[in-house]
N, C-alpha and C. Protein backbone atom coordinates (compact mmCIF):
# COMPACT_ATOMS: atom_id res chain seq x y z
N UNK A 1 9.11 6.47 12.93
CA UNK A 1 9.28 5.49 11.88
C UNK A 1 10.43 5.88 10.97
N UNK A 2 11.82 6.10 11.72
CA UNK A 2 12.67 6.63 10.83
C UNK A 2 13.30 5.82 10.44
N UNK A 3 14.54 5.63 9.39
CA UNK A 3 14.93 4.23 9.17
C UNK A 3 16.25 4.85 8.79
N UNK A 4 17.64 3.84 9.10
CA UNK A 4 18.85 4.39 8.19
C UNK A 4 19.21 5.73 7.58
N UNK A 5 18.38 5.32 6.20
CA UNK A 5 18.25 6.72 5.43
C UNK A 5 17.87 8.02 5.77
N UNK A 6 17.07 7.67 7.03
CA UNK A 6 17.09 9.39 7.36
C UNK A 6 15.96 9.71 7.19
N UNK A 7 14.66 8.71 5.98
CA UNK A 7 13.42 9.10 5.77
C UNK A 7 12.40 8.92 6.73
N UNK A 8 11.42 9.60 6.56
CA UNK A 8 10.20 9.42 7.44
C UNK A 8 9.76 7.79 7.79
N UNK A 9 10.01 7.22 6.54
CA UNK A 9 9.09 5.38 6.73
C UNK A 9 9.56 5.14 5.17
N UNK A 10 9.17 4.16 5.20
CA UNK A 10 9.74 3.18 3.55
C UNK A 10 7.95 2.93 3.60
N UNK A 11 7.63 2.99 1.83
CA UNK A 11 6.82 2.58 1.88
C UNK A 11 7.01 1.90 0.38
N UNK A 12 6.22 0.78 0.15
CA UNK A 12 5.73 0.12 -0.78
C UNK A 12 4.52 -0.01 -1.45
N UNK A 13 4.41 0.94 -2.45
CA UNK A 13 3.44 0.70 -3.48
C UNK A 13 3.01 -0.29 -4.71
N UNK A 14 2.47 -0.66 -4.94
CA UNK A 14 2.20 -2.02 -5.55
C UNK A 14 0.56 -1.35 -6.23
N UNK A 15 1.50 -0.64 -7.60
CA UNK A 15 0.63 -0.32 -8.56
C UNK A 15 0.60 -0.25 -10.67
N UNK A 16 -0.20 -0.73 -10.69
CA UNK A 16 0.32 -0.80 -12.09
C UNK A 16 0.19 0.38 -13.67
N UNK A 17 -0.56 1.09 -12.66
CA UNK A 17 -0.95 2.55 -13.73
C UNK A 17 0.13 3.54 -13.52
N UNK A 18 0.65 4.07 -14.41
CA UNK A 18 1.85 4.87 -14.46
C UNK A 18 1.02 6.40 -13.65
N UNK A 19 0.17 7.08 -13.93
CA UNK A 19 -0.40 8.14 -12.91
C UNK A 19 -0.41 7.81 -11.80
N UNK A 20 -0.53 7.04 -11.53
CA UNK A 20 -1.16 6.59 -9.99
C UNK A 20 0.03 6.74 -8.97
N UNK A 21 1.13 5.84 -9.73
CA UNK A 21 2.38 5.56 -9.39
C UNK A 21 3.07 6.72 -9.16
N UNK A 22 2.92 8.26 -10.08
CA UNK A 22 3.67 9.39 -10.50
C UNK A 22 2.52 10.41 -9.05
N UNK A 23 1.52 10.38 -9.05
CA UNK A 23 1.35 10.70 -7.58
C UNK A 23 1.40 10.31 -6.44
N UNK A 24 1.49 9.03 -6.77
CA UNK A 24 1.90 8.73 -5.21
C UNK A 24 3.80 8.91 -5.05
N UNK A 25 4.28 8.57 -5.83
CA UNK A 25 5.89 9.08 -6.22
C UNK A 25 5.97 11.01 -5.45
N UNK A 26 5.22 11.34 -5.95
CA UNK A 26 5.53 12.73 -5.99
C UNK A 26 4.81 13.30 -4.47
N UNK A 27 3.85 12.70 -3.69
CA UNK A 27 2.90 13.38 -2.87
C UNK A 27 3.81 12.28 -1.45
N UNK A 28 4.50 11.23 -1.62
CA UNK A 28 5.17 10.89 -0.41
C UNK A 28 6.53 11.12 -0.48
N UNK A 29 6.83 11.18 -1.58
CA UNK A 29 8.44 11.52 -1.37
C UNK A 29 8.44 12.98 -1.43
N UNK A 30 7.62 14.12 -1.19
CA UNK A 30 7.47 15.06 -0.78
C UNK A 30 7.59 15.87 0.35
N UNK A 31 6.86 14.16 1.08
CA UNK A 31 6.51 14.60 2.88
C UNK A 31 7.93 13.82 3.39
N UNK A 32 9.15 13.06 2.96
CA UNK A 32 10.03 12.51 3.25
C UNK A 32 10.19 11.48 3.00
N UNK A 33 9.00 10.70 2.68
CA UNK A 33 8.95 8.90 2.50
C UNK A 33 9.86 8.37 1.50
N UNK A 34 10.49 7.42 1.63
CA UNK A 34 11.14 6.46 0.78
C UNK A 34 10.16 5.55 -0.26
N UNK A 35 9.94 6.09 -1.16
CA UNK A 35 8.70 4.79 -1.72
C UNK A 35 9.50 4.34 -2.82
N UNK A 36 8.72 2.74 -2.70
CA UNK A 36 9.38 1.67 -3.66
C UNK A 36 7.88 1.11 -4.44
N UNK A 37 8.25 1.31 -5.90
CA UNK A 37 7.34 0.52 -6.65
C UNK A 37 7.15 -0.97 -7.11
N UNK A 38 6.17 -1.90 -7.46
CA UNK A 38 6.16 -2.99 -8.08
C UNK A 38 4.99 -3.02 -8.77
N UNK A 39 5.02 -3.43 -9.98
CA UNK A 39 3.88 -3.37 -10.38
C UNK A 39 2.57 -4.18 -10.63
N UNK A 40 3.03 -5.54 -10.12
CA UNK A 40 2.14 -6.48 -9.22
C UNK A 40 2.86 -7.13 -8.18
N UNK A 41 1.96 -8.33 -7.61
CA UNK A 41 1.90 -8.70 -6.38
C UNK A 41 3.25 -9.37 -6.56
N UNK A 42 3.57 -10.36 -7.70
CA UNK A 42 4.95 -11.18 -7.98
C UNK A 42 6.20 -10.06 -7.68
N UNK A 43 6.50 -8.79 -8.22
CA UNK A 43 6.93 -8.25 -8.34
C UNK A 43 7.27 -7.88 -6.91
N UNK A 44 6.09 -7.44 -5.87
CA UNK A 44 6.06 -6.76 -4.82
C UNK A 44 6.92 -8.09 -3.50
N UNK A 45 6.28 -9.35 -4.02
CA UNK A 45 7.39 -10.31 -3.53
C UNK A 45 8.70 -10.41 -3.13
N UNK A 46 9.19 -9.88 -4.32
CA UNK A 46 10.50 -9.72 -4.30
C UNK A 46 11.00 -8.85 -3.27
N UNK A 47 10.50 -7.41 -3.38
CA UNK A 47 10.99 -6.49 -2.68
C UNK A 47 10.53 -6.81 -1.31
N UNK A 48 9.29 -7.48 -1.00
CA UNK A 48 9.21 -7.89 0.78
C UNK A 48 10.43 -8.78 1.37
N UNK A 49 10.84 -9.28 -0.16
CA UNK A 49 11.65 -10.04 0.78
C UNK A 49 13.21 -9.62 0.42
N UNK A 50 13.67 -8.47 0.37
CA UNK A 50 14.87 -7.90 0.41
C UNK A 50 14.50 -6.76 1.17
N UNK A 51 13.22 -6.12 1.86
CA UNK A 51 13.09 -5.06 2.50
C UNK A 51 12.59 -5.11 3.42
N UNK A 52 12.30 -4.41 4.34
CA UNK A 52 11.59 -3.60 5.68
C UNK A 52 10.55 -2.45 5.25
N UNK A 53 9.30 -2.69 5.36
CA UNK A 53 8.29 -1.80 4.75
C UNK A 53 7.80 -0.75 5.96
N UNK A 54 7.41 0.14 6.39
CA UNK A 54 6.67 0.72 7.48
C UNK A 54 5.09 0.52 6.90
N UNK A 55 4.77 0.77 5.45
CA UNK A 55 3.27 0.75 5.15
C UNK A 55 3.35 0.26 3.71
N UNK A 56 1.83 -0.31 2.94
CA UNK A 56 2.15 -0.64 1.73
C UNK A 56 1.27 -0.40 1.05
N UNK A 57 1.06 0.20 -0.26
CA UNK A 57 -0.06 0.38 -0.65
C UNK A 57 -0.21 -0.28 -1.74
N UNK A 58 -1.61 -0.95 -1.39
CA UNK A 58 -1.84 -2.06 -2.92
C UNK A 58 -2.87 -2.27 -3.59
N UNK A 59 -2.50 -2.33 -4.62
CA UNK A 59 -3.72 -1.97 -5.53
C UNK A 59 -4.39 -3.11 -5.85
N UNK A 60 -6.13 -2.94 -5.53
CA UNK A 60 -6.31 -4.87 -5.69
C UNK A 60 -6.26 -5.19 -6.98
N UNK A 61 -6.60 -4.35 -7.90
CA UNK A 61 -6.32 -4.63 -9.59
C UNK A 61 -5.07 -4.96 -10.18
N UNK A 62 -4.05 -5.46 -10.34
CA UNK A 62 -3.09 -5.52 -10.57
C UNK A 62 -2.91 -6.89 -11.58
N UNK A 63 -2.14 -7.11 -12.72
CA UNK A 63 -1.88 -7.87 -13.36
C UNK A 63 -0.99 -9.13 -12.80
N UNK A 64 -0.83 -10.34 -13.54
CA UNK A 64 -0.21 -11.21 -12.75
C UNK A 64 0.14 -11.81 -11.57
N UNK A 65 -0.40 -11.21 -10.72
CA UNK A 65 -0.82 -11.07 -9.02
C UNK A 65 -1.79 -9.88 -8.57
N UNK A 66 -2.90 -9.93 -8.37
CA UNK A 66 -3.51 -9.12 -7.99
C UNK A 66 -3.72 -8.72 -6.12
N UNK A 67 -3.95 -7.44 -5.83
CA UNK A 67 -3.81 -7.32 -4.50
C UNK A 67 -4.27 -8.03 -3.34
N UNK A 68 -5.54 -8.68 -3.60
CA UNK A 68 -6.05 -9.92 -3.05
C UNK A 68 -5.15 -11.09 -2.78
N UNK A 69 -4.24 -11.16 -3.81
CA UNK A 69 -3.82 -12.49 -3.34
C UNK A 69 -2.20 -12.07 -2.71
N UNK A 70 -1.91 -10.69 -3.06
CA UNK A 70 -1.12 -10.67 -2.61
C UNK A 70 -1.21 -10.66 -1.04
N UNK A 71 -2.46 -10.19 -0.64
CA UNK A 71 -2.77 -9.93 0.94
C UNK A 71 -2.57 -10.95 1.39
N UNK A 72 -3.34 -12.19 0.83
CA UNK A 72 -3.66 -13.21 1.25
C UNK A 72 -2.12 -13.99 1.69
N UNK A 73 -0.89 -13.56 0.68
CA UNK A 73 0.54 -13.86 0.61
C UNK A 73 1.20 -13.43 2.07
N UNK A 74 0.49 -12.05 2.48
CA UNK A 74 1.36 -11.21 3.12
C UNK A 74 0.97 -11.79 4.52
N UNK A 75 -0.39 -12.05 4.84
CA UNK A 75 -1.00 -12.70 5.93
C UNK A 75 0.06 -13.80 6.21
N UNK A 76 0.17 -14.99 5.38
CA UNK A 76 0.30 -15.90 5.47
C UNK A 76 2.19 -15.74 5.74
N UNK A 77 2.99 -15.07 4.95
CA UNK A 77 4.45 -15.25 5.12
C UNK A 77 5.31 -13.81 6.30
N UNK A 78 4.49 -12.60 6.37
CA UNK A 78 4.36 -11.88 6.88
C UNK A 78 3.66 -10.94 7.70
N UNK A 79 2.55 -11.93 8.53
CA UNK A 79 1.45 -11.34 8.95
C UNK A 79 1.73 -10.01 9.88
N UNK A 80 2.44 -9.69 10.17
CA UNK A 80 3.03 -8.45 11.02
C UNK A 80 2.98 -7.24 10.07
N UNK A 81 2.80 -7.78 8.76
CA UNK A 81 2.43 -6.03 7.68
C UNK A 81 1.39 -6.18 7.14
N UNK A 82 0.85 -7.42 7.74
CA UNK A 82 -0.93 -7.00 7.06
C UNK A 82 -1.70 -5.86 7.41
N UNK A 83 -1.43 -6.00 8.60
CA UNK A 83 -2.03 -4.47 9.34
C UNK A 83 -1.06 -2.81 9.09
N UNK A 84 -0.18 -3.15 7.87
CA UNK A 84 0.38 -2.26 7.56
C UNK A 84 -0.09 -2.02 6.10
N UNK A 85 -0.84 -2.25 5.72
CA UNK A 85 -1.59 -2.43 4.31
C UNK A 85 -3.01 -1.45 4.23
N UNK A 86 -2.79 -0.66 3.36
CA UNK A 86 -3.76 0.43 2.72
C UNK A 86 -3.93 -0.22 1.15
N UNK A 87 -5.60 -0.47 0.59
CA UNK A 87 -5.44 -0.82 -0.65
C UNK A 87 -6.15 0.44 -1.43
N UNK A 88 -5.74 0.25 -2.31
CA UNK A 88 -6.42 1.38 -3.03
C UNK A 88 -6.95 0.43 -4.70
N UNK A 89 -8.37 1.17 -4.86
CA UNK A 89 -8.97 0.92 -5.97
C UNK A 89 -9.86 1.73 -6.80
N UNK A 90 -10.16 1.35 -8.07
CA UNK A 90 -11.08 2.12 -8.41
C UNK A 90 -12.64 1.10 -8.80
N UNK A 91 -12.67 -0.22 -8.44
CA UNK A 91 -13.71 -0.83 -8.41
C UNK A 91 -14.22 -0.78 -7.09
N UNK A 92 -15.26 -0.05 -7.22
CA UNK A 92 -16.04 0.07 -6.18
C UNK A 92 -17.29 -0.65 -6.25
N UNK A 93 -18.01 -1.03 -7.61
CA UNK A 93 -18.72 -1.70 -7.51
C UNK A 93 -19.26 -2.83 -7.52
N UNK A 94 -18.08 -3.58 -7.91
CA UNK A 94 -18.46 -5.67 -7.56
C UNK A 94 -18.51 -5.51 -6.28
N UNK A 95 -19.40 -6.53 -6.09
CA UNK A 95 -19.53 -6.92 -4.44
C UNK A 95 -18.40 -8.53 -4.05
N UNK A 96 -17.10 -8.42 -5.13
CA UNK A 96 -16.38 -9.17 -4.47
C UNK A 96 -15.43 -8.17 -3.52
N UNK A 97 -15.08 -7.28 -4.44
CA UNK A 97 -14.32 -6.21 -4.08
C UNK A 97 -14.68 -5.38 -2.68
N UNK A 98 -16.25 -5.26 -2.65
CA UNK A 98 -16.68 -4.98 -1.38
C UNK A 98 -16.10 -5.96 -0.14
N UNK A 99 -16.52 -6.99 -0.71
CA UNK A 99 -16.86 -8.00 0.26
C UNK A 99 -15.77 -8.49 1.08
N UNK A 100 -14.62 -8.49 0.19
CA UNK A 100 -13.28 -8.12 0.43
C UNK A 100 -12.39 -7.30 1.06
N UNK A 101 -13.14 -5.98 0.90
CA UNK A 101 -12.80 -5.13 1.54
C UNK A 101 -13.08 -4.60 3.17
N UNK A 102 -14.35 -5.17 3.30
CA UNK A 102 -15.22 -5.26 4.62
C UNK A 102 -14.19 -6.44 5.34
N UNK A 103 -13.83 -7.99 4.71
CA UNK A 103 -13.61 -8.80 5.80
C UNK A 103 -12.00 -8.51 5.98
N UNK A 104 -11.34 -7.68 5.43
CA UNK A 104 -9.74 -7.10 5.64
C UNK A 104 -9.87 -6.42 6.62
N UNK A 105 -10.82 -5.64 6.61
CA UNK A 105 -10.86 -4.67 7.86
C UNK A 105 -9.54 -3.08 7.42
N UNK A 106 -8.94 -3.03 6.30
CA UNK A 106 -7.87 -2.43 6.20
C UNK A 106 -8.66 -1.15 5.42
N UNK A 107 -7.95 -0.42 5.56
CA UNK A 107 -8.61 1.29 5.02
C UNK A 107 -8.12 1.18 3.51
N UNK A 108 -8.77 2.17 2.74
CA UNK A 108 -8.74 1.89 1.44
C UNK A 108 -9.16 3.59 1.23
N UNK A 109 -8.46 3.77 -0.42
CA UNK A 109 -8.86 4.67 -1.40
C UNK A 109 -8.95 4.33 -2.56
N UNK A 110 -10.22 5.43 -3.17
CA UNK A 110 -10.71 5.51 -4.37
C UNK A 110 -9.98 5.98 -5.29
N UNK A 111 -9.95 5.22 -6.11
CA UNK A 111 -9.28 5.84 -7.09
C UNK A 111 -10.63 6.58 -8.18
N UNK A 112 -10.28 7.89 -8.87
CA UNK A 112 -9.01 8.31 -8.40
C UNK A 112 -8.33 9.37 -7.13
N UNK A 113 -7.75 9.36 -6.31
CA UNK A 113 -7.60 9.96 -4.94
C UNK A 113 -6.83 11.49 -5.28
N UNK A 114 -6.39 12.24 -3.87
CA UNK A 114 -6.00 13.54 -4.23
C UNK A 114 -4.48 13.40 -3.68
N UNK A 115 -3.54 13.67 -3.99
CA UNK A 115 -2.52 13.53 -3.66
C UNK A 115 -2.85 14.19 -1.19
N UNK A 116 -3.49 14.82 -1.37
CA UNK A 116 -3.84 15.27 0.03
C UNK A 116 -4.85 14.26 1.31
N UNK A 117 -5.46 13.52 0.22
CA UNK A 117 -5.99 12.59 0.76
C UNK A 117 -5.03 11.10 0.91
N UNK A 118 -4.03 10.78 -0.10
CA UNK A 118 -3.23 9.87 -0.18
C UNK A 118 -2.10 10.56 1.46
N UNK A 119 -1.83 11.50 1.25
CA UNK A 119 -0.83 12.29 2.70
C UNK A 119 -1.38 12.02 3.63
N UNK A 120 -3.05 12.04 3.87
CA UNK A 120 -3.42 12.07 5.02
C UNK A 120 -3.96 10.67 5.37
N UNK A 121 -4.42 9.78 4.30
CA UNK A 121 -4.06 8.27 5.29
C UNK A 121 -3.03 7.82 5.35
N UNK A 122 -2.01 8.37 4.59
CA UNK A 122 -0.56 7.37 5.45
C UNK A 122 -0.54 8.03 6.77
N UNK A 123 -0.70 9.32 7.14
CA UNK A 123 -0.02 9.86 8.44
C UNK A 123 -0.99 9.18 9.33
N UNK A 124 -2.16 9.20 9.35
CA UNK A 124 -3.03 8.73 10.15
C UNK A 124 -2.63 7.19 9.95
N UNK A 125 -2.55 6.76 9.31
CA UNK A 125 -2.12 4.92 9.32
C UNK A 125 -0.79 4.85 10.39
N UNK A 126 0.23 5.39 9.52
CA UNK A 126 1.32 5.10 10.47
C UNK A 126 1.99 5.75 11.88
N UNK A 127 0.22 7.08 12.41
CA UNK A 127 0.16 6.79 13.71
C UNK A 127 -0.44 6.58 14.23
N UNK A 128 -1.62 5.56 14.18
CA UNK A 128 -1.73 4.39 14.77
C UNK A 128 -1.18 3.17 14.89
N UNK A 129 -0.33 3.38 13.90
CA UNK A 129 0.39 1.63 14.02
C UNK A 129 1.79 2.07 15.28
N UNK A 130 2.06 3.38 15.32
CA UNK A 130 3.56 3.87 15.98
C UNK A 130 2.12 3.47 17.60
N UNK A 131 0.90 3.88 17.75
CA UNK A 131 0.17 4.30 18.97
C UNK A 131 0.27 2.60 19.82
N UNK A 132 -0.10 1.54 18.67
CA UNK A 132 0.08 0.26 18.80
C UNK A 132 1.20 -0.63 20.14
């Protein structure tokens, strides 16, 4: 998943808490990754559509577009990176959020996660999607 630049994969995060953002910043562009921020779904728009993503991580909480609908966006204008989509949250307990999360079928973390656990589902994500 190498690209141009030379990095491991481009990835896109789509988060709106400045920590969250500052480890995942620091724990993939560590291992080589190119990561690009937005801090909601409107935002993350933009950049799908000036970029090439390998994986994306999105947060379903998000202001002004939340990750839900951004999925629902990505299905619909880019369904080829839905299955490139990791969400991450820290509501674990509405059962929309469940319910949501079960019919995506897409892997997910708790927030809040370990920078080692964030390393080890991208690698495992993006080789299965390379196994594909």
């Amino acid at each position: 998943m190498s690209n141009s630049s030379g990095a491991r994969g481009r990835i896109l995060s789509v988060e709106d808490e400045p920590s969250i953002r500052e480890v995942c910043s620091r724990a993939l562009t560590s291992q080589g990754y190119q990561v690009d921020f937005a801090q909601n779904g409107v935002a993350a728009e933009s950049l799908l559509m000036k970029g090439d993503y390998d994986l994306l991580l999105v947060d379903i909480k998000t202001p002004v577009m939340d990750g839900k609908q951004l999925y629902r966006y990505i299905r619909r204008r880019y369904p080829n990176l839905a299955e490139r989509v990791i969400f991450t949250t820290g509501d674990v307990i509405s059962n929309d959020t469940q319910r949501f999360l079960e019919q995506t079928g897409r892997p997910f973390l708790l927030k809040p996660f370990s920078p080692d656990e964030l390393r080890a589902l991208v690698r495992e994500s993006l080789k299965r999607l390379q196994a594909v």
